[in-house]
N, C-alpha and C. Protein backbone atom coordinates (compact mmCIF):
# COMPACT_ATOMS: atom_id res chain seq x y z
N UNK A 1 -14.15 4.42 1.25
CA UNK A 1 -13.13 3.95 0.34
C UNK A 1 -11.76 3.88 1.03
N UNK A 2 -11.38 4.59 1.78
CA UNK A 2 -10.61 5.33 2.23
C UNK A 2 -10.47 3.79 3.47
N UNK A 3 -10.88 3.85 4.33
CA UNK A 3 -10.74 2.39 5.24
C UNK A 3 -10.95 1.34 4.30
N UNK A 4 -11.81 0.88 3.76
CA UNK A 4 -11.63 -0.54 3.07
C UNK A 4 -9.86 -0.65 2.04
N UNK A 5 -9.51 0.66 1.23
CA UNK A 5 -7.97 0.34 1.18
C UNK A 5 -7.39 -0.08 2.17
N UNK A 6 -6.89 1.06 3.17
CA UNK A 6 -6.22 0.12 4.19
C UNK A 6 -6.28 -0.85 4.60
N UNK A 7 -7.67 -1.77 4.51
CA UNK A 7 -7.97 -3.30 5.08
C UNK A 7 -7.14 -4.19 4.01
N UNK A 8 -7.45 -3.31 2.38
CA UNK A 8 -7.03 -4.31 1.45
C UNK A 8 -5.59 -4.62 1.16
N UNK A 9 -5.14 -3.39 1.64
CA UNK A 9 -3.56 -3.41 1.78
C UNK A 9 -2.69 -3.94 2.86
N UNK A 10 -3.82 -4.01 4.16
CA UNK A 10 -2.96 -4.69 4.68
C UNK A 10 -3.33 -6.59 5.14
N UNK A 11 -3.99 -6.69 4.64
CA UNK A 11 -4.20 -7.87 4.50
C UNK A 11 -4.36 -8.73 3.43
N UNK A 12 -3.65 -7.95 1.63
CA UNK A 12 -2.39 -8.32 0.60
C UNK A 12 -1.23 -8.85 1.33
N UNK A 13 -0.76 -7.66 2.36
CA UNK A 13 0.96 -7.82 2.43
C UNK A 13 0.86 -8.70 3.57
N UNK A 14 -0.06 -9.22 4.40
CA UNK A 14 -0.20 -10.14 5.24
C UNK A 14 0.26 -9.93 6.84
N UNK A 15 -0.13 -8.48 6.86
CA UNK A 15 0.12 -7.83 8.07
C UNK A 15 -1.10 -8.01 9.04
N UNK A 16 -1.01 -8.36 10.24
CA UNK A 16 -2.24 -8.13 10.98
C UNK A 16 -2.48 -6.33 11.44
N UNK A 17 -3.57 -6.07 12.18
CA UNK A 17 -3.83 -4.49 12.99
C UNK A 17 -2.76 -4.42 13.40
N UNK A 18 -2.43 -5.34 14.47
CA UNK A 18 -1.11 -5.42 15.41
C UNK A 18 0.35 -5.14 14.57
N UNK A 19 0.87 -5.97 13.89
CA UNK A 19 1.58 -5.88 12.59
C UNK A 19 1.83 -4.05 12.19
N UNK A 20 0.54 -4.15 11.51
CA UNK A 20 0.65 -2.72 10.72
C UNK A 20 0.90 -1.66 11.71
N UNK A 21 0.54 -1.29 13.04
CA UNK A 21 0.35 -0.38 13.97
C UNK A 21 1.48 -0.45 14.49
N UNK A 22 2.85 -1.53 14.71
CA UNK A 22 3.97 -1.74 15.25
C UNK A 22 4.76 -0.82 14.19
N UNK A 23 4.25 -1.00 12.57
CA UNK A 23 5.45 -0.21 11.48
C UNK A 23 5.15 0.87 11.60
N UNK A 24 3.91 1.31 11.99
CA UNK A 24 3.60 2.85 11.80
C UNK A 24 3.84 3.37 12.84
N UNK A 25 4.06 3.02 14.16
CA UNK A 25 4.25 3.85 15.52
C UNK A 25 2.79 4.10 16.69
N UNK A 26 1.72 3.29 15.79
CA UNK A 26 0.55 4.03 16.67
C UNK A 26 -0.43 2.73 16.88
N UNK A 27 -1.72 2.59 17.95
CA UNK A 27 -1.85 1.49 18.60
C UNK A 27 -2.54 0.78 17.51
N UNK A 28 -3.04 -0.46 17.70
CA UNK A 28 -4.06 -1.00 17.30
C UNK A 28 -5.17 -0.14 16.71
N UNK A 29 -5.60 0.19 18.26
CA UNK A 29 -6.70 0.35 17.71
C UNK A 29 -6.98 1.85 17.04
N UNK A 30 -5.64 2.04 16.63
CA UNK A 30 -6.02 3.48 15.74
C UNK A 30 -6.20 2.67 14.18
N UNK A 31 -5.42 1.37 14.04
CA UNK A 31 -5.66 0.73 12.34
C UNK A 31 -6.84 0.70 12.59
N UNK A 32 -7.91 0.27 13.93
CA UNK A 32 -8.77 -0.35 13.64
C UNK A 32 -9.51 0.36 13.42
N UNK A 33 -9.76 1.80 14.19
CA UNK A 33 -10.70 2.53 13.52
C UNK A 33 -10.21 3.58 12.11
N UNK A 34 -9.46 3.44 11.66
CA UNK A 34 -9.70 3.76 10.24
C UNK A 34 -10.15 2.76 9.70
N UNK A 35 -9.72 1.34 10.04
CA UNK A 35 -10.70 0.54 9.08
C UNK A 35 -12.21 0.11 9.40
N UNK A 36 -12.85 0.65 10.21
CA UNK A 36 -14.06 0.36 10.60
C UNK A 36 -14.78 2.26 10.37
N UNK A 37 -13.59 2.89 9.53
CA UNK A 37 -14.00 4.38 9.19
C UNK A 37 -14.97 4.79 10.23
N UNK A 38 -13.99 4.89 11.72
CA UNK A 38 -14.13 6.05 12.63
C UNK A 38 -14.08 7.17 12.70
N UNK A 39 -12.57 6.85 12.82
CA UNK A 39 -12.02 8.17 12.14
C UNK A 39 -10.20 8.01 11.25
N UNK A 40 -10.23 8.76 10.56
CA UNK A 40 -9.16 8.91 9.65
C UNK A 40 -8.01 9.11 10.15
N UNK A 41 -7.20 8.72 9.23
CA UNK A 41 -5.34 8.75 9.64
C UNK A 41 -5.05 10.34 9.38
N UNK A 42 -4.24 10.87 9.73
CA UNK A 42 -3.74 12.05 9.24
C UNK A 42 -2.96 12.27 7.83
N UNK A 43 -2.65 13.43 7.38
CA UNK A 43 -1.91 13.35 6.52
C UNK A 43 -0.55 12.53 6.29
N UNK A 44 -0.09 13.23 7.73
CA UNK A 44 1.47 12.29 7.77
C UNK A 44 0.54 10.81 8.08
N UNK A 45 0.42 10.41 8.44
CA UNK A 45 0.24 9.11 8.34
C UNK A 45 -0.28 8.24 6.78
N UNK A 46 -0.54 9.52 6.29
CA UNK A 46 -1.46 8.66 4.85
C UNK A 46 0.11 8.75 4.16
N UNK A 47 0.81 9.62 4.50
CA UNK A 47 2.13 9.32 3.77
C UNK A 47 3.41 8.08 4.27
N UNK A 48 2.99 7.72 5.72
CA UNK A 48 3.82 6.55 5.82
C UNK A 48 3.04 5.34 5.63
N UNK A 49 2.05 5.24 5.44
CA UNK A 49 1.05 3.93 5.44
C UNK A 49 1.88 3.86 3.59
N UNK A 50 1.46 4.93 2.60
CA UNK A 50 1.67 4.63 1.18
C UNK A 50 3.11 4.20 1.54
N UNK A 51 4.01 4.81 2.10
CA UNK A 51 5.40 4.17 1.66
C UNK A 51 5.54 2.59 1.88
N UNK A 52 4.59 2.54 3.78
CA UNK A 52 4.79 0.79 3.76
C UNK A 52 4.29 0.10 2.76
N UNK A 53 3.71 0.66 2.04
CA UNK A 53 2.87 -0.24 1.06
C UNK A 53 3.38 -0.35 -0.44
N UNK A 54 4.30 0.34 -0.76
CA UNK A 54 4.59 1.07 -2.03
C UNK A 54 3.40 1.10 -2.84
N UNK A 55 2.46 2.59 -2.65
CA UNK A 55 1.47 2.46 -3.56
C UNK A 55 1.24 4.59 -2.86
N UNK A 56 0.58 4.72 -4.00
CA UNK A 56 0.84 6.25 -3.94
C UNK A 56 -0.73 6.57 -2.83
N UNK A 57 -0.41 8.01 -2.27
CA UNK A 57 -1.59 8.53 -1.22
C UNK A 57 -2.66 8.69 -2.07
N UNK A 58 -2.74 9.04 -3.21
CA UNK A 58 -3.65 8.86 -4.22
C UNK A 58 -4.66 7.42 -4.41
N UNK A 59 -3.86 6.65 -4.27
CA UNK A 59 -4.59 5.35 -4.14
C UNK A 59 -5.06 4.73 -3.24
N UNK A 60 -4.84 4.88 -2.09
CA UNK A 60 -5.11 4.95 -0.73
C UNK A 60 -6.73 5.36 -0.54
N UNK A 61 -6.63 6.89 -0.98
CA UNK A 61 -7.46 7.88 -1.02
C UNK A 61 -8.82 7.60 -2.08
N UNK A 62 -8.28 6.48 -2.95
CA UNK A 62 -9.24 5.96 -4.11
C UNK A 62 -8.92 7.17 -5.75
N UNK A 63 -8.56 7.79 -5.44
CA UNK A 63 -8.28 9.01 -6.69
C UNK A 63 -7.36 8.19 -7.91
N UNK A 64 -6.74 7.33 -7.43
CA UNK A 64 -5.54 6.46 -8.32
C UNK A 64 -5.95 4.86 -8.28
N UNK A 65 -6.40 4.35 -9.38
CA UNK A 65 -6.29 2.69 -9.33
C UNK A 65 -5.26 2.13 -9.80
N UNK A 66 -4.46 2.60 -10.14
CA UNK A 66 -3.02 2.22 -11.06
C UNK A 66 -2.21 1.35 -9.56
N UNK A 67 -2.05 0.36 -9.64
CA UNK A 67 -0.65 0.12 -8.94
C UNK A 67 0.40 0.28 -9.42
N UNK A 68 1.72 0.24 -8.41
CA UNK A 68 2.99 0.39 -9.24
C UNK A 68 3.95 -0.47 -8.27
N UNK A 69 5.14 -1.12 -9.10
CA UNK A 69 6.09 -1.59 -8.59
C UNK A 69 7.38 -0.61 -8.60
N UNK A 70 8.31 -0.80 -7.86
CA UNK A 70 9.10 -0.21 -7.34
C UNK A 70 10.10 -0.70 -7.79
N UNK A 71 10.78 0.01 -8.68
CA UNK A 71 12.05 -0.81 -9.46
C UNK A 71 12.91 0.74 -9.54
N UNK A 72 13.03 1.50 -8.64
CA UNK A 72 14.34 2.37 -8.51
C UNK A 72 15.56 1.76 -8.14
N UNK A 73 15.69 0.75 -7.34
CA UNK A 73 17.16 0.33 -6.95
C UNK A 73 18.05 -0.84 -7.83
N UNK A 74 16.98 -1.42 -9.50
CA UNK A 74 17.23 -2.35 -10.34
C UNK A 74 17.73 -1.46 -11.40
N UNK A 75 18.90 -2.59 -12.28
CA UNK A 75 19.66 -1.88 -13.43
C UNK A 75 18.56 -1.46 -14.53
N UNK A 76 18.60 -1.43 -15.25
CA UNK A 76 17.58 -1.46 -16.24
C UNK A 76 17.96 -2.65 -17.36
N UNK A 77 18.32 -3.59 -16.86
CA UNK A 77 18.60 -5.26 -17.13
C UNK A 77 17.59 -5.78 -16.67
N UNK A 78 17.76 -5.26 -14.98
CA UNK A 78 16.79 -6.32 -14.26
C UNK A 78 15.42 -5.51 -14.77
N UNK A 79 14.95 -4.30 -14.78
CA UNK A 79 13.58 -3.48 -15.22
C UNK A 79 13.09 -3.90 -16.27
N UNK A 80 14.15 -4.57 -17.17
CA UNK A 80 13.63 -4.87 -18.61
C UNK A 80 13.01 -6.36 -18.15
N UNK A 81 14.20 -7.11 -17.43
CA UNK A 81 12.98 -8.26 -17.24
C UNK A 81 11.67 -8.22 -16.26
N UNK A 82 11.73 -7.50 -15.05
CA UNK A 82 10.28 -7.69 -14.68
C UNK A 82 9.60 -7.57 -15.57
N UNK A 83 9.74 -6.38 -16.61
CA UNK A 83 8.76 -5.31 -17.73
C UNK A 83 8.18 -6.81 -18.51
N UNK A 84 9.28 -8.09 -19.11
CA UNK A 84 8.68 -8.80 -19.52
C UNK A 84 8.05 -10.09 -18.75
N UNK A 85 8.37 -10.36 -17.45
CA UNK A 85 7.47 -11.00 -16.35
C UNK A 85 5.97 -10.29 -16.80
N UNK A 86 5.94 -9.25 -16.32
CA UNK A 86 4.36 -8.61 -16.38
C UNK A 86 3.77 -9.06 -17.79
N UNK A 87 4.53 -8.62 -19.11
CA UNK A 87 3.80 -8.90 -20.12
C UNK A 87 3.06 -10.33 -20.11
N UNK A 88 4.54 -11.51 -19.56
CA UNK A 88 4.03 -12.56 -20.03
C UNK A 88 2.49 -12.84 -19.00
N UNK A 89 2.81 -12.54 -18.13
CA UNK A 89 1.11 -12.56 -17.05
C UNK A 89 0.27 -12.41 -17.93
N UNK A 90 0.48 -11.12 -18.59
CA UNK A 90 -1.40 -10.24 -18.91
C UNK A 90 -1.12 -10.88 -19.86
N UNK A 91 -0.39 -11.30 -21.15
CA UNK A 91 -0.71 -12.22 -22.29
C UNK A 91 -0.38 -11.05 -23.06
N UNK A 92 0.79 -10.04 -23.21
CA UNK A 92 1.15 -8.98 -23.94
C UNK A 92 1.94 -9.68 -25.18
């Protein structure tokens, strides 16, 4: 579970191995074997992979399916309108 997130996350945000391994500090082929579940990222790393991603270590990890958007630095003008962007999507 745990590697296929990382594949899915980083090829949402349209990052290549190369890409993702330049933001995080470490080579290639360390994305590659977590995503071919070699072997695993570390803790600190499961905590900078969630920040590049804005999505919690929980979800990463599979424990959380919830996504979330990141609206700490918006008034709560602008929060109110994403809030109704989303509704109008799902048909709220």
């Amino acid at each position: 579970m745990l590697n296929e997130r990382i594949r899915e996350l980083r090829l949402a945000a349209g990052f290549s191995q190369v890409e993702l391994a330049e933001k995080l500090g470490v080579s290639k082929q360390s994305v590659s074997n977590w995503e071919n579940d070699n072997i695993q990222p570390s803790i600190e790393m499961l905590v900078k992979i969630s920040r590049i991603f804005n999505v919690s270590t929980d979800f990463i990890l599979g424990e959380d399916n919830h996504t979330y958007i990141e609206v700490t630095n918006l008034t709560k003008t602008q929060i109110h309108h994403v809030q109704q962007i989303i509704n109008d999507i799902i048909g709220c």
